[in-house]
PDB file of N, CA and C in Angstrom:
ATOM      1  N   UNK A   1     106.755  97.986 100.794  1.00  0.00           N
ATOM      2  CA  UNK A   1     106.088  96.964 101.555  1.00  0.00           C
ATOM      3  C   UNK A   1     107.059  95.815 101.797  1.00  0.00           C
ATOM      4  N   UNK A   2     106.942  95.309 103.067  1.00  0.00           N
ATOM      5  CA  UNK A   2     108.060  94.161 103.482  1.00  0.00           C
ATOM      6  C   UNK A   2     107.360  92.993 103.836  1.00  0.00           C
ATOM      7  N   UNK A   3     107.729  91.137 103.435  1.00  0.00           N
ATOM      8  CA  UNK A   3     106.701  90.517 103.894  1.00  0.00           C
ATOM      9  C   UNK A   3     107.287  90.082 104.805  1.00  0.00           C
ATOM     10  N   UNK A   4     106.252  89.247 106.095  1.00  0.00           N
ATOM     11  CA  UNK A   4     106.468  89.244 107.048  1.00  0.00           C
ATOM     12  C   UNK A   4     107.371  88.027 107.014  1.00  0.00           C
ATOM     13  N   UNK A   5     108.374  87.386 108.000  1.00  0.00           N
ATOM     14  CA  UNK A   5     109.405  86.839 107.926  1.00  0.00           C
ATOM     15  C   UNK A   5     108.691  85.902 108.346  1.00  0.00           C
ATOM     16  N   UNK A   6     109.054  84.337 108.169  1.00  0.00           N
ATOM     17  CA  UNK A   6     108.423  83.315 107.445  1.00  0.00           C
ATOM     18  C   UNK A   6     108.564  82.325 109.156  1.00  0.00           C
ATOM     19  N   UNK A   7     108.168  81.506 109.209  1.00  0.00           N
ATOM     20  CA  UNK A   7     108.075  80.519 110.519  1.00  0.00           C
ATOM     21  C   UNK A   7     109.918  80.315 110.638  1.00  0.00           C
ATOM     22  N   UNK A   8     110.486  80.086 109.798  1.00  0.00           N
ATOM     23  CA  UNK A   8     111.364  79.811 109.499  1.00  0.00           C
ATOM     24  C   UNK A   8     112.803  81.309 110.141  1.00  0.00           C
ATOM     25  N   UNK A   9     112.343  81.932 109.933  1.00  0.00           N
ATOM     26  CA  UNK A   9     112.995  83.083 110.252  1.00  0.00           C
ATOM     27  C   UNK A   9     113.374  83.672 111.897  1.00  0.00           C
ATOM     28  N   UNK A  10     114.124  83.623 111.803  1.00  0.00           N
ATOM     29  CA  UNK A  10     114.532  83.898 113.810  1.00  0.00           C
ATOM     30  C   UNK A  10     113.540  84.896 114.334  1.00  0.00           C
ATOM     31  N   UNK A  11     113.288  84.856 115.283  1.00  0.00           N
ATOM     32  CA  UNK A  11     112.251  85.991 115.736  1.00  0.00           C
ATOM     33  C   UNK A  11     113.155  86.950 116.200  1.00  0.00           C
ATOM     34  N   UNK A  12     112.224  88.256 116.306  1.00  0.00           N
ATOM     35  CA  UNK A  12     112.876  89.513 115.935  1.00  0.00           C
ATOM     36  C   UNK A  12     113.119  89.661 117.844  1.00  0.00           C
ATOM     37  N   UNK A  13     114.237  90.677 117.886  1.00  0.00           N
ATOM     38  CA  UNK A  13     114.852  91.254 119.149  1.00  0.00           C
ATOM     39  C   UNK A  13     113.660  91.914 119.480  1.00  0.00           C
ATOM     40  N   UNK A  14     113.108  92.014 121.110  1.00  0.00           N
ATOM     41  CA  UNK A  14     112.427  93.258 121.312  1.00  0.00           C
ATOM     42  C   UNK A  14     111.057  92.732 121.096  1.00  0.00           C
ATOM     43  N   UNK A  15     110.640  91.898 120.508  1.00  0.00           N
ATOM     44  CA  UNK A  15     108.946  91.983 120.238  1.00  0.00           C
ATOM     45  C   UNK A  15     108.232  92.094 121.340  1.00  0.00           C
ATOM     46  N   UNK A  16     108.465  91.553 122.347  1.00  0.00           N
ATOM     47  CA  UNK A  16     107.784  91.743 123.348  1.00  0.00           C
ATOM     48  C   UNK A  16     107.968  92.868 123.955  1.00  0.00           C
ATOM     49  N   UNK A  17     106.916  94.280 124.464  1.00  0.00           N
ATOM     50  CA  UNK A  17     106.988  95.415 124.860  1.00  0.00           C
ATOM     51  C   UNK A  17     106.674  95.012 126.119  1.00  0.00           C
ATOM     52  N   UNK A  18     107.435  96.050 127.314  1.00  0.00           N
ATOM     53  CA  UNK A  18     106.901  96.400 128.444  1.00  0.00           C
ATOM     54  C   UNK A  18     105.878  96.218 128.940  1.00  0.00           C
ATOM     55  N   UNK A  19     104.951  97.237 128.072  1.00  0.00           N
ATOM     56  CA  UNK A  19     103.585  97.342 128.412  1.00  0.00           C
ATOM     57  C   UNK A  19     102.164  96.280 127.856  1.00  0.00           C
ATOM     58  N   UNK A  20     103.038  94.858 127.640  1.00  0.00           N
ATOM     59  CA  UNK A  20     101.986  93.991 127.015  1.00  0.00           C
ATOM     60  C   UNK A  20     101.677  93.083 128.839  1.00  0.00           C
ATOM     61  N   UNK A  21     101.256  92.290 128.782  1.00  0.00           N
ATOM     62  CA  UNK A  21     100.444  91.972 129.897  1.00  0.00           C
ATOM     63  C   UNK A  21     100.713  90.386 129.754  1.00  0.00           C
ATOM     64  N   UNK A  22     101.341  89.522 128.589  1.00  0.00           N
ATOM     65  CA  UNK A  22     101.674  88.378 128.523  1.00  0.00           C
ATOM     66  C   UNK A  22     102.704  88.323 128.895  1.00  0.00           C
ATOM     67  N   UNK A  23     102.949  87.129 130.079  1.00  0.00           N
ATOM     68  CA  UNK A  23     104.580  86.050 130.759  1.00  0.00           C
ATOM     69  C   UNK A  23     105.516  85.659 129.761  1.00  0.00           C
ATOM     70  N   UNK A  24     106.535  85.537 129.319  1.00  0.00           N
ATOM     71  CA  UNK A  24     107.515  85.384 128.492  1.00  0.00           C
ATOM     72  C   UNK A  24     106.879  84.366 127.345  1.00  0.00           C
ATOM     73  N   UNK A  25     106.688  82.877 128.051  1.00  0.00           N
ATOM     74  CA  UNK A  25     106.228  82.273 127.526  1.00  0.00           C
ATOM     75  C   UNK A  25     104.648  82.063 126.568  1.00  0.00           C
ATOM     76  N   UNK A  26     103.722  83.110 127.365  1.00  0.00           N
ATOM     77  CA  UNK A  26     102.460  83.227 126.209  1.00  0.00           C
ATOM     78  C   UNK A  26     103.263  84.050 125.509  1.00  0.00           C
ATOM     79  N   UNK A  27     103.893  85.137 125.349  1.00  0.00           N
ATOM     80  CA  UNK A  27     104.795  85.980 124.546  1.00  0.00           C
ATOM     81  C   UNK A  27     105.018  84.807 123.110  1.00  0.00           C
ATOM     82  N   UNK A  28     106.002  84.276 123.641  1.00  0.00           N
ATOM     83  CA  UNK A  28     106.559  83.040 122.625  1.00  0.00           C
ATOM     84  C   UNK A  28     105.685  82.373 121.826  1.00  0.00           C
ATOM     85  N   UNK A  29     104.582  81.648 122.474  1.00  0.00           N
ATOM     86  CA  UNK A  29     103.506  81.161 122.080  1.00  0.00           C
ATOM     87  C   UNK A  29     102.816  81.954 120.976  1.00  0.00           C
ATOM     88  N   UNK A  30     102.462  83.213 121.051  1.00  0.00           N
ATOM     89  CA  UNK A  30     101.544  83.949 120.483  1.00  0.00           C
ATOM     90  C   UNK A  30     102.351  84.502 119.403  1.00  0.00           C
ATOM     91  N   UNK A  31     104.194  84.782 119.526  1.00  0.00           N
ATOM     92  CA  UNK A  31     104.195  85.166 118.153  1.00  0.00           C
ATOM     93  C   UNK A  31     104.500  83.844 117.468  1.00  0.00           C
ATOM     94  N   UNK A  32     104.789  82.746 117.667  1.00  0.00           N
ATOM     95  CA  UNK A  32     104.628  81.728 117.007  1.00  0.00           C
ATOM     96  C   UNK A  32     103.023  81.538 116.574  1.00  0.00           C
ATOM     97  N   UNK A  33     102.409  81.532 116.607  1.00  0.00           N
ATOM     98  CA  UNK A  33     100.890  81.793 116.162  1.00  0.00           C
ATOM     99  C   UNK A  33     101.068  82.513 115.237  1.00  0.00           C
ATOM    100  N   UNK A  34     101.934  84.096 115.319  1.00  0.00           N
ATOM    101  CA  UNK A  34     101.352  85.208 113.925  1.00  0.00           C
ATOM    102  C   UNK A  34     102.508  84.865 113.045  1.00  0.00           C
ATOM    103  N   UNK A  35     103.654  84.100 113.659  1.00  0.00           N
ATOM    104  CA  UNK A  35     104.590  83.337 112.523  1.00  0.00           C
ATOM    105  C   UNK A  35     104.056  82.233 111.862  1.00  0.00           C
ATOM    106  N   UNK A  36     103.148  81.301 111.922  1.00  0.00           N
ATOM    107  CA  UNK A  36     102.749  80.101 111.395  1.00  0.00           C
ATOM    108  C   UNK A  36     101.581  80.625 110.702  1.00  0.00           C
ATOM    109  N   UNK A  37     100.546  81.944 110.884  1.00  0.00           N
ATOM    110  CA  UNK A  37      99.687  82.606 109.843  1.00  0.00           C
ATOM    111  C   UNK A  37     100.575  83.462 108.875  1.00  0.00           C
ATOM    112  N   UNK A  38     101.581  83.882 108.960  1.00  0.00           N
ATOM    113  CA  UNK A  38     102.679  84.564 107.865  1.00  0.00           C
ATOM    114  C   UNK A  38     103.065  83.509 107.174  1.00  0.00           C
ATOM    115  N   UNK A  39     103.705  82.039 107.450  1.00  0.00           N
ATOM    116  CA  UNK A  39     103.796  81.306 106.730  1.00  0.00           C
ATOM    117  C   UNK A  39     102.872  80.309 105.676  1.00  0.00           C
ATOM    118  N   UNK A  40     102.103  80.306 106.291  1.00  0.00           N
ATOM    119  CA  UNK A  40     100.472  79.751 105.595  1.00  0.00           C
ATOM    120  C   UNK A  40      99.983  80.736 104.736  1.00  0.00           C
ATOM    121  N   UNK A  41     100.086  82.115 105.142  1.00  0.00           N
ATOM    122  CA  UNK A  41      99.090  82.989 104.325  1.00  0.00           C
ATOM    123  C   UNK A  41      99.767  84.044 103.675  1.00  0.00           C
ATOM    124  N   UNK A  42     100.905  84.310 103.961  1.00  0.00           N
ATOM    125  CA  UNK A  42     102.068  85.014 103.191  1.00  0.00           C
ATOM    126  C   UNK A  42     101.476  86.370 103.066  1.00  0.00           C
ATOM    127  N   UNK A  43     101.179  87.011 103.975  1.00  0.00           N
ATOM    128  CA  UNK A  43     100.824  88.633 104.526  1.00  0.00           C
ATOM    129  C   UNK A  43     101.629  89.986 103.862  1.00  0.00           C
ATOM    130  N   UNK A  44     101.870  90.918 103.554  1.00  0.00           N
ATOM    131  CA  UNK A  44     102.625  91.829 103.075  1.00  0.00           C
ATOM    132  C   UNK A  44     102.291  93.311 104.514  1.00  0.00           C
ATOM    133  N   UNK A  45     103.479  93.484 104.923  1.00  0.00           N
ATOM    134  CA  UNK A  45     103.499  94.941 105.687  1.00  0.00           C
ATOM    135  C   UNK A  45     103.925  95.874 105.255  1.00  0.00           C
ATOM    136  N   UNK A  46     102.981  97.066 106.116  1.00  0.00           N
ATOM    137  CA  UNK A  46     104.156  98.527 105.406  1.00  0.00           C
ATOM    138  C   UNK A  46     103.986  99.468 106.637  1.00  0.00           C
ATOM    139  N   UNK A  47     104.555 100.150 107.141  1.00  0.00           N
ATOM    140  CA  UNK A  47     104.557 101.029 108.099  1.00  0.00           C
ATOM    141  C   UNK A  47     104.319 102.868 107.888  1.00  0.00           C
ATOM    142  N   UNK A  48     103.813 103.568 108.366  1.00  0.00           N
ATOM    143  CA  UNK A  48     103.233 104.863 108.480  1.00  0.00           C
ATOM    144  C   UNK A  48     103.468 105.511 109.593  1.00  0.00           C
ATOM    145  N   UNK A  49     104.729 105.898 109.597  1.00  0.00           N
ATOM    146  CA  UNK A  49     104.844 106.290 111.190  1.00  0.00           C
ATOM    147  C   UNK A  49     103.805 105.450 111.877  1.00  0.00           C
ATOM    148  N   UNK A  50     103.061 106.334 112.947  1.00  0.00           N
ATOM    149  CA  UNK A  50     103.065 105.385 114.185  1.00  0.00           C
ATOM    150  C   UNK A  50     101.258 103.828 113.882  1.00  0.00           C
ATOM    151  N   UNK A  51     101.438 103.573 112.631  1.00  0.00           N
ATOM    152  CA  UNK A  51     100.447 102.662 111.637  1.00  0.00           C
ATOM    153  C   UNK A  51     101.271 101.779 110.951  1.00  0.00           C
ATOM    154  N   UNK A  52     100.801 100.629 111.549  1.00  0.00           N
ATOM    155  CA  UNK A  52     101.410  99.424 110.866  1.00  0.00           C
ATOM    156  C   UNK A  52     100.110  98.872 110.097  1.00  0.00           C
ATOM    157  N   UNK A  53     100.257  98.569 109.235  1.00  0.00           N
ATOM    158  CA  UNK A  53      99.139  97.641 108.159  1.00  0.00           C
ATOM    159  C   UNK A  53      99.671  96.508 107.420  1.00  0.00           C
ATOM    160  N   UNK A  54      98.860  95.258 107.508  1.00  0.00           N
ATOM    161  CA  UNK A  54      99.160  94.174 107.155  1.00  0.00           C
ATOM    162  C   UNK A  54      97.966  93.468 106.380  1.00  0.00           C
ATOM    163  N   UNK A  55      98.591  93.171 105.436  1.00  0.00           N
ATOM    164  CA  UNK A  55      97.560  92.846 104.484  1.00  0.00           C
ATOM    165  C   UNK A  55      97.375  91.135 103.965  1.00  0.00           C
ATOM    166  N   UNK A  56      96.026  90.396 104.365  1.00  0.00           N
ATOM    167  CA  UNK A  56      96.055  89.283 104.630  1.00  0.00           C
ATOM    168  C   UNK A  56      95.262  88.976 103.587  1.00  0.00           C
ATOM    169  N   UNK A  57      95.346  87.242 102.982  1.00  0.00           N
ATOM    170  CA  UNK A  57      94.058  86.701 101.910  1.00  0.00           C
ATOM    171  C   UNK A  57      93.531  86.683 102.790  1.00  0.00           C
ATOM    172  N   UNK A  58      91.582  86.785 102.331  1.00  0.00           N
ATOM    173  CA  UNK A  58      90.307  86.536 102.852  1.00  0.00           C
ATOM    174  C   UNK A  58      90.609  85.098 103.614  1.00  0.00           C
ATOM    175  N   UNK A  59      91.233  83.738 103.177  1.00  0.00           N
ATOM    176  CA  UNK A  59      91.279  82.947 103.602  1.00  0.00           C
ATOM    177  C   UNK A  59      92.021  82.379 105.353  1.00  0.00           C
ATOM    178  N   UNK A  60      92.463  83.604 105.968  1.00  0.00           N
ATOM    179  CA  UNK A  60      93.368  83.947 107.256  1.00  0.00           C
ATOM    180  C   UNK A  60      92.466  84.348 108.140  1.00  0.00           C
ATOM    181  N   UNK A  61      91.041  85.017 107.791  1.00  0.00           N
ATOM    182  CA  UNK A  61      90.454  85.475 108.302  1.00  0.00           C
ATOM    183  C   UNK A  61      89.779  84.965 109.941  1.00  0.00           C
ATOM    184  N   UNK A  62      89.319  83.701 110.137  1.00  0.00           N
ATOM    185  CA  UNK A  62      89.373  83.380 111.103  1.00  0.00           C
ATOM    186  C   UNK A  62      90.434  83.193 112.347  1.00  0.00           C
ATOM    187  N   UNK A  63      91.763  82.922 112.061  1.00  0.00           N
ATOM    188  CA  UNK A  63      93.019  82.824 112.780  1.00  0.00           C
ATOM    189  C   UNK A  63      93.399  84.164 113.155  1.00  0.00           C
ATOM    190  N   UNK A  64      93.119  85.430 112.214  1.00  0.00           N
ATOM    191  CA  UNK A  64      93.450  86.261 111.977  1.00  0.00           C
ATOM    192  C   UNK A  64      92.769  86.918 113.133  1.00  0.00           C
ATOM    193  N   UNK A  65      91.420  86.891 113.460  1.00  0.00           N
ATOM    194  CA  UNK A  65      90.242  87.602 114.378  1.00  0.00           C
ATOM    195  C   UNK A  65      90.667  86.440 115.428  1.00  0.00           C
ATOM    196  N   UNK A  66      90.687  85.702 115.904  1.00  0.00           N
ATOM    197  CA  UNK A  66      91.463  85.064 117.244  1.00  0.00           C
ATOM    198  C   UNK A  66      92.498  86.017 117.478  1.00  0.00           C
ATOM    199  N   UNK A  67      93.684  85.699 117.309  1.00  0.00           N
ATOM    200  CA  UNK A  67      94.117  86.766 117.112  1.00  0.00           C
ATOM    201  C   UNK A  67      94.359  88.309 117.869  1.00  0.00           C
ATOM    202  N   UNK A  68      93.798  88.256 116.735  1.00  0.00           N
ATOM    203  CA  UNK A  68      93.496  90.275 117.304  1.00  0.00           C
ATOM    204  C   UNK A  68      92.819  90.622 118.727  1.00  0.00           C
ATOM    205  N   UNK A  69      92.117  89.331 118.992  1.00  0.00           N
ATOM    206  CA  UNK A  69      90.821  89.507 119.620  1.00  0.00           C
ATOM    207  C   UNK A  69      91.505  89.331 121.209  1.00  0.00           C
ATOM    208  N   UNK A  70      92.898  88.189 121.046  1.00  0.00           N
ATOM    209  CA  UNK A  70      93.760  88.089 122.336  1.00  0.00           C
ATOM    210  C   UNK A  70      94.852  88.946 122.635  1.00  0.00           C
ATOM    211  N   UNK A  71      95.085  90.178 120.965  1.00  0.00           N
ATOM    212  CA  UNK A  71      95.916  91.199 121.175  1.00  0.00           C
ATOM    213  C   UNK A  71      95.517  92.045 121.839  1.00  0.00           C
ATOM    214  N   UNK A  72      94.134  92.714 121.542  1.00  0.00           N
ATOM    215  CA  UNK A  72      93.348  93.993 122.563  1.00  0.00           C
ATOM    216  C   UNK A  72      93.341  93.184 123.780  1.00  0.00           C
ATOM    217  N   UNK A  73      93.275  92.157 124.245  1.00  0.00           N
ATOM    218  CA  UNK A  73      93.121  92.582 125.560  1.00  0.00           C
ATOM    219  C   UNK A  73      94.599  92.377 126.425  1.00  0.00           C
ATOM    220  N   UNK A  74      96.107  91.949 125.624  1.00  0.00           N
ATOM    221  CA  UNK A  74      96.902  92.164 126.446  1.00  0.00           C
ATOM    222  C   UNK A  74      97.885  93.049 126.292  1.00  0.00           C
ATOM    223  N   UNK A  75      97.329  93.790 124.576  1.00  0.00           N
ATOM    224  CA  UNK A  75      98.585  94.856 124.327  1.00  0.00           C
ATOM    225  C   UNK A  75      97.209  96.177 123.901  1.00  0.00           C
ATOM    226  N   UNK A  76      96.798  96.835 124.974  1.00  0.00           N
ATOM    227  CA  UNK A  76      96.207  97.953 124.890  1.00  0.00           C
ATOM    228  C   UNK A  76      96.117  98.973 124.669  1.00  0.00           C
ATOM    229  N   UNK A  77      97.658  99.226 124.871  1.00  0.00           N
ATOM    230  CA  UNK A  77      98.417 100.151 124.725  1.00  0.00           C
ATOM    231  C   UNK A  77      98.373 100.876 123.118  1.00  0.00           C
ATOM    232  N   UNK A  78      97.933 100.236 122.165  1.00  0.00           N
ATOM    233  CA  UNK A  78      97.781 100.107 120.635  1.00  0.00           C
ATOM    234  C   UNK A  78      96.403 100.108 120.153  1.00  0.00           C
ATOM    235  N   UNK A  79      96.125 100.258 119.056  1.00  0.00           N
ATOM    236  CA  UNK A  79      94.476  99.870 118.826  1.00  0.00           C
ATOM    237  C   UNK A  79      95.047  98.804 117.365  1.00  0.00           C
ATOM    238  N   UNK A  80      93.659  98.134 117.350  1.00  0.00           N
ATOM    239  CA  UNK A  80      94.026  97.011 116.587  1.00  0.00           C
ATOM    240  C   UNK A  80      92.582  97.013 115.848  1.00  0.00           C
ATOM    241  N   UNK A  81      92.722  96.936 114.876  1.00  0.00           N
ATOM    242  CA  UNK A  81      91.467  97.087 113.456  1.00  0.00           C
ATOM    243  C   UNK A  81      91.594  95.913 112.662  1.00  0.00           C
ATOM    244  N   UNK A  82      90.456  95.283 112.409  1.00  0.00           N
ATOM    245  CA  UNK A  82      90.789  94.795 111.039  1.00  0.00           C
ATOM    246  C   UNK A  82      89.509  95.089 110.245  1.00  0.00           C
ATOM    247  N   UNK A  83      90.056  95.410 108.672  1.00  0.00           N
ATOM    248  CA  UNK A  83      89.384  96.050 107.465  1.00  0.00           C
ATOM    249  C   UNK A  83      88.985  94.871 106.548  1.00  0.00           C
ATOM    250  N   UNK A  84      87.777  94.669 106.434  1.00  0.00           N
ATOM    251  CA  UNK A  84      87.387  93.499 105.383  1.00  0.00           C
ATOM    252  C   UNK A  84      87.587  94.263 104.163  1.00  0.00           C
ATOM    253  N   UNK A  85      88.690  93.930 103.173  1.00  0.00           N
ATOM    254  CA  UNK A  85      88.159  94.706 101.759  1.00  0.00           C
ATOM    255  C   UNK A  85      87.281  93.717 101.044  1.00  0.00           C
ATOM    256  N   UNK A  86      87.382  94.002  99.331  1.00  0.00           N
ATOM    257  CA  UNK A  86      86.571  92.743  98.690  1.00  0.00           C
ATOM    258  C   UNK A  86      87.760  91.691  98.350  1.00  0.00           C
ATOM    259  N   UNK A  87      89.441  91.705  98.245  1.00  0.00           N
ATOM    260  CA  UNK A  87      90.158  90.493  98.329  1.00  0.00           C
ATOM    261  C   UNK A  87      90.991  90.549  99.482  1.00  0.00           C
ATOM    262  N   UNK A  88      90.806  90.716 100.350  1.00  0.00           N
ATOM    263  CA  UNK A  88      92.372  90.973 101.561  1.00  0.00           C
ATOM    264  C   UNK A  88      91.359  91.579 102.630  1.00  0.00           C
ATOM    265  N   UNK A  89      91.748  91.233 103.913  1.00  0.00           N
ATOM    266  CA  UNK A  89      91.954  91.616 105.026  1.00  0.00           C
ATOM    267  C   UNK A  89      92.765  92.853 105.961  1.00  0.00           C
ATOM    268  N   UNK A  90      92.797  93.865 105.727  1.00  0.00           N
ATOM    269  CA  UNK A  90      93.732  94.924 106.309  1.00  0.00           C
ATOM    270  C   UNK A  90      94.092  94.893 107.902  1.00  0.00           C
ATOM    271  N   UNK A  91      95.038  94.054 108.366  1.00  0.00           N
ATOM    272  CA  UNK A  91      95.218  94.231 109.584  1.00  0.00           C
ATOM    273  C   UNK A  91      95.656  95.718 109.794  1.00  0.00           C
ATOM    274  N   UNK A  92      95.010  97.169 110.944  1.00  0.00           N
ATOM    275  CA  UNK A  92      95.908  97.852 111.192  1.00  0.00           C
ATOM    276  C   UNK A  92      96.067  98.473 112.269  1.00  0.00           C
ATOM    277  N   UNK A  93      97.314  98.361 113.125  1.00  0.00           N
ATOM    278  CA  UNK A  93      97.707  98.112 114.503  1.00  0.00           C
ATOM    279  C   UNK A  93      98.011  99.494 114.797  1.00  0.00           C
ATOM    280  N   UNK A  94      97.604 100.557 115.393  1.00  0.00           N
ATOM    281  CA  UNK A  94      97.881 102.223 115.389  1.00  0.00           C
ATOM    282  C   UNK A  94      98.389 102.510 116.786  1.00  0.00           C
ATOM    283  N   UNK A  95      99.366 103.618 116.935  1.00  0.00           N
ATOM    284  CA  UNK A  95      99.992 103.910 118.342  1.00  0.00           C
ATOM    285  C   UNK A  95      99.028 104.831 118.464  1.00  0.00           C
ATOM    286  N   UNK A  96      99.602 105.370 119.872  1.00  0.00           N
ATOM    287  CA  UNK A  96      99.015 106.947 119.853  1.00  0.00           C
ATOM    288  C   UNK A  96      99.651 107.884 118.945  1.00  0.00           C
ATOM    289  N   UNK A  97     100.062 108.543 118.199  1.00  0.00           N
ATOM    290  CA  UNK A  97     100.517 109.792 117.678  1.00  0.00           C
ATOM    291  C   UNK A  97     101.463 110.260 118.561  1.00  0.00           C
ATOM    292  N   UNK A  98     101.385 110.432 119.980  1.00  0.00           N
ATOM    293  CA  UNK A  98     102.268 111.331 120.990  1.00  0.00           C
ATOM    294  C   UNK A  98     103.317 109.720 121.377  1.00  0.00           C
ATOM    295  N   UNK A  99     102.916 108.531 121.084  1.00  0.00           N
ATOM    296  CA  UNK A  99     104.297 107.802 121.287  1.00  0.00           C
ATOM    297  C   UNK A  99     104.273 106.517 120.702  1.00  0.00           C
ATOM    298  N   UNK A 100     104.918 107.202 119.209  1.00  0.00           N
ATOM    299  CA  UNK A 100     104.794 106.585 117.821  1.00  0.00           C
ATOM    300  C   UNK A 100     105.916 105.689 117.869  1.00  0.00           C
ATOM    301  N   UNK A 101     106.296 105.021 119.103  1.00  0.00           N
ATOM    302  CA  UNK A 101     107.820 104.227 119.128  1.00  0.00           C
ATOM    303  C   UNK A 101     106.520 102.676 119.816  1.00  0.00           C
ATOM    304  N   UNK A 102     105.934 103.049 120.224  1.00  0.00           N
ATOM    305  CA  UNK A 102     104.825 102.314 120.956  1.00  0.00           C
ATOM    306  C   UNK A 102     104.691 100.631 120.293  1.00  0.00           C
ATOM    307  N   UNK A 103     104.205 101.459 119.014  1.00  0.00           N
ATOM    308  CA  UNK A 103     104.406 100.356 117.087  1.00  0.00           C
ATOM    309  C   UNK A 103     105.773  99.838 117.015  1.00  0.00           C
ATOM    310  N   UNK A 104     106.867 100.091 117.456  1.00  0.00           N
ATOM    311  CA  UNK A 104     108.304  99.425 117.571  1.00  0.00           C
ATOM    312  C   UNK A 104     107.968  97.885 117.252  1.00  0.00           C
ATOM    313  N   UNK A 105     107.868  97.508 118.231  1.00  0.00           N
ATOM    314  CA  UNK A 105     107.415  95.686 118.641  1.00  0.00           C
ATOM    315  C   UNK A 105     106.585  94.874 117.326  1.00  0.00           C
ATOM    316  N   UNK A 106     105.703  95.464 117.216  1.00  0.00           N
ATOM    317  CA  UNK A 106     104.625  94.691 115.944  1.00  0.00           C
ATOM    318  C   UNK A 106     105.622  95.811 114.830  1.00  0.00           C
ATOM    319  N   UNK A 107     106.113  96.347 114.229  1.00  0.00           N
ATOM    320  CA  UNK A 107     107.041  96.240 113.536  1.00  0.00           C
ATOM    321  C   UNK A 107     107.930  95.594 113.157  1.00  0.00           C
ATOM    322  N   UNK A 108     109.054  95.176 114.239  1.00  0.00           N
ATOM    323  CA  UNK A 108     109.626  94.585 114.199  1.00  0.00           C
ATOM    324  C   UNK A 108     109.280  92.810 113.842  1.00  0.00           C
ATOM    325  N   UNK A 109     107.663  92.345 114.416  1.00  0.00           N
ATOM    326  CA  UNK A 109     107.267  91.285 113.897  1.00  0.00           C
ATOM    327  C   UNK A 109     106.946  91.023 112.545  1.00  0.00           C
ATOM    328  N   UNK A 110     106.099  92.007 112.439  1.00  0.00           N
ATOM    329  CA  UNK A 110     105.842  92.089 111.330  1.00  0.00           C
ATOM    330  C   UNK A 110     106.738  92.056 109.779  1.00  0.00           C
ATOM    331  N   UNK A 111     108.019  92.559 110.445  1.00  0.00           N
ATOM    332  CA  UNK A 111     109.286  92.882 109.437  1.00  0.00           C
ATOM    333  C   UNK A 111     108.647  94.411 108.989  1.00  0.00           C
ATOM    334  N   UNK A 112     108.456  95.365 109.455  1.00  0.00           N
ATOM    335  CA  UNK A 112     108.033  96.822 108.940  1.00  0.00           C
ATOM    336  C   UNK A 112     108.775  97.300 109.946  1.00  0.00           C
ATOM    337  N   UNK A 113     110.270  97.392 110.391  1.00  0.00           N
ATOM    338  CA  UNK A 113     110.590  98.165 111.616  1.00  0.00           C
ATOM    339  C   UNK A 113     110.896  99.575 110.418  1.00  0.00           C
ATOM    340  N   UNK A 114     111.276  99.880 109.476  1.00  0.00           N
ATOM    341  CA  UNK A 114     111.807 100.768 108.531  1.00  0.00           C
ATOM    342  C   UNK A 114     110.417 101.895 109.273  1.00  0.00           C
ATOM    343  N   UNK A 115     110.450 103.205 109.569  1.00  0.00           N
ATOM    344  CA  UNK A 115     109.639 103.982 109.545  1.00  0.00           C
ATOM    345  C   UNK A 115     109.396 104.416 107.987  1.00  0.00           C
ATOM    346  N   UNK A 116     108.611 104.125 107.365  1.00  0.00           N
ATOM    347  CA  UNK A 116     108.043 105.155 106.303  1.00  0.00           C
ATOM    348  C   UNK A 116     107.527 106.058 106.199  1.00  0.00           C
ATOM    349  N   UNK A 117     107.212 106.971 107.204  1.00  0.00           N
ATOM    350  CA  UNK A 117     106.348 108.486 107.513  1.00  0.00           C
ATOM    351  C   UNK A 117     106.890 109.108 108.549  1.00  0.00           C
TER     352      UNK A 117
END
């Protein structure tokens, strides 16, 4: 498991995919958003071939569902879940299976570019 790289940390090459639907600048905007909830809430990732999972305190939870909620509708291309357990939040962001490179981008944000599966 890798944690996600801190506000502080250069943003990663590549995050922005092709097939997302945000202008450079909401791009920028929005991963500064999931960089300033990594730094506040200190998240842990791990990757599964084409399954990224990110694991959040209960306390992220609102920022967390904003969020997600502005990811489905401009990166579709992915499906996006989140898992209430009883301490943590399971963010988990899934490709298709037939193009498991798809997850590249939120890998790379996340700090999970390592394939583990």
């Amino acid at each position: 498991m890798t944690r996600i790289p801190s506000l502080d940390a250069p943003s990663p090459e590549g995050v922005t995919d092709p097939a997302c639907t945000l202008g450079a600048d909401d791009g920028r905007a929005r991963v500064l958003r999931w960089q300033r909830l990594a730094a506040v809430t200190g998240p842990v990732s791990r990757r599964i071939g084409p399954v990224l999972e990110v694991r959040y305190p209960l306390d992220a939870g609102e920022e967390l569902e904003s969020l997600v909620t502005a990811e489905r509708q401009c990166c579709q291309f992915v499906e996006w879940d989140i898992i209430r357990r009883s301490d943590t939040f399971v963010l988990r962001i899934a490709a298709d299976p037939e193009r498991p490179d798809d997850i590249e981008p939120f890998a790379a944000l996340f700090g999970a570019a390592t394939n583990e599966g």
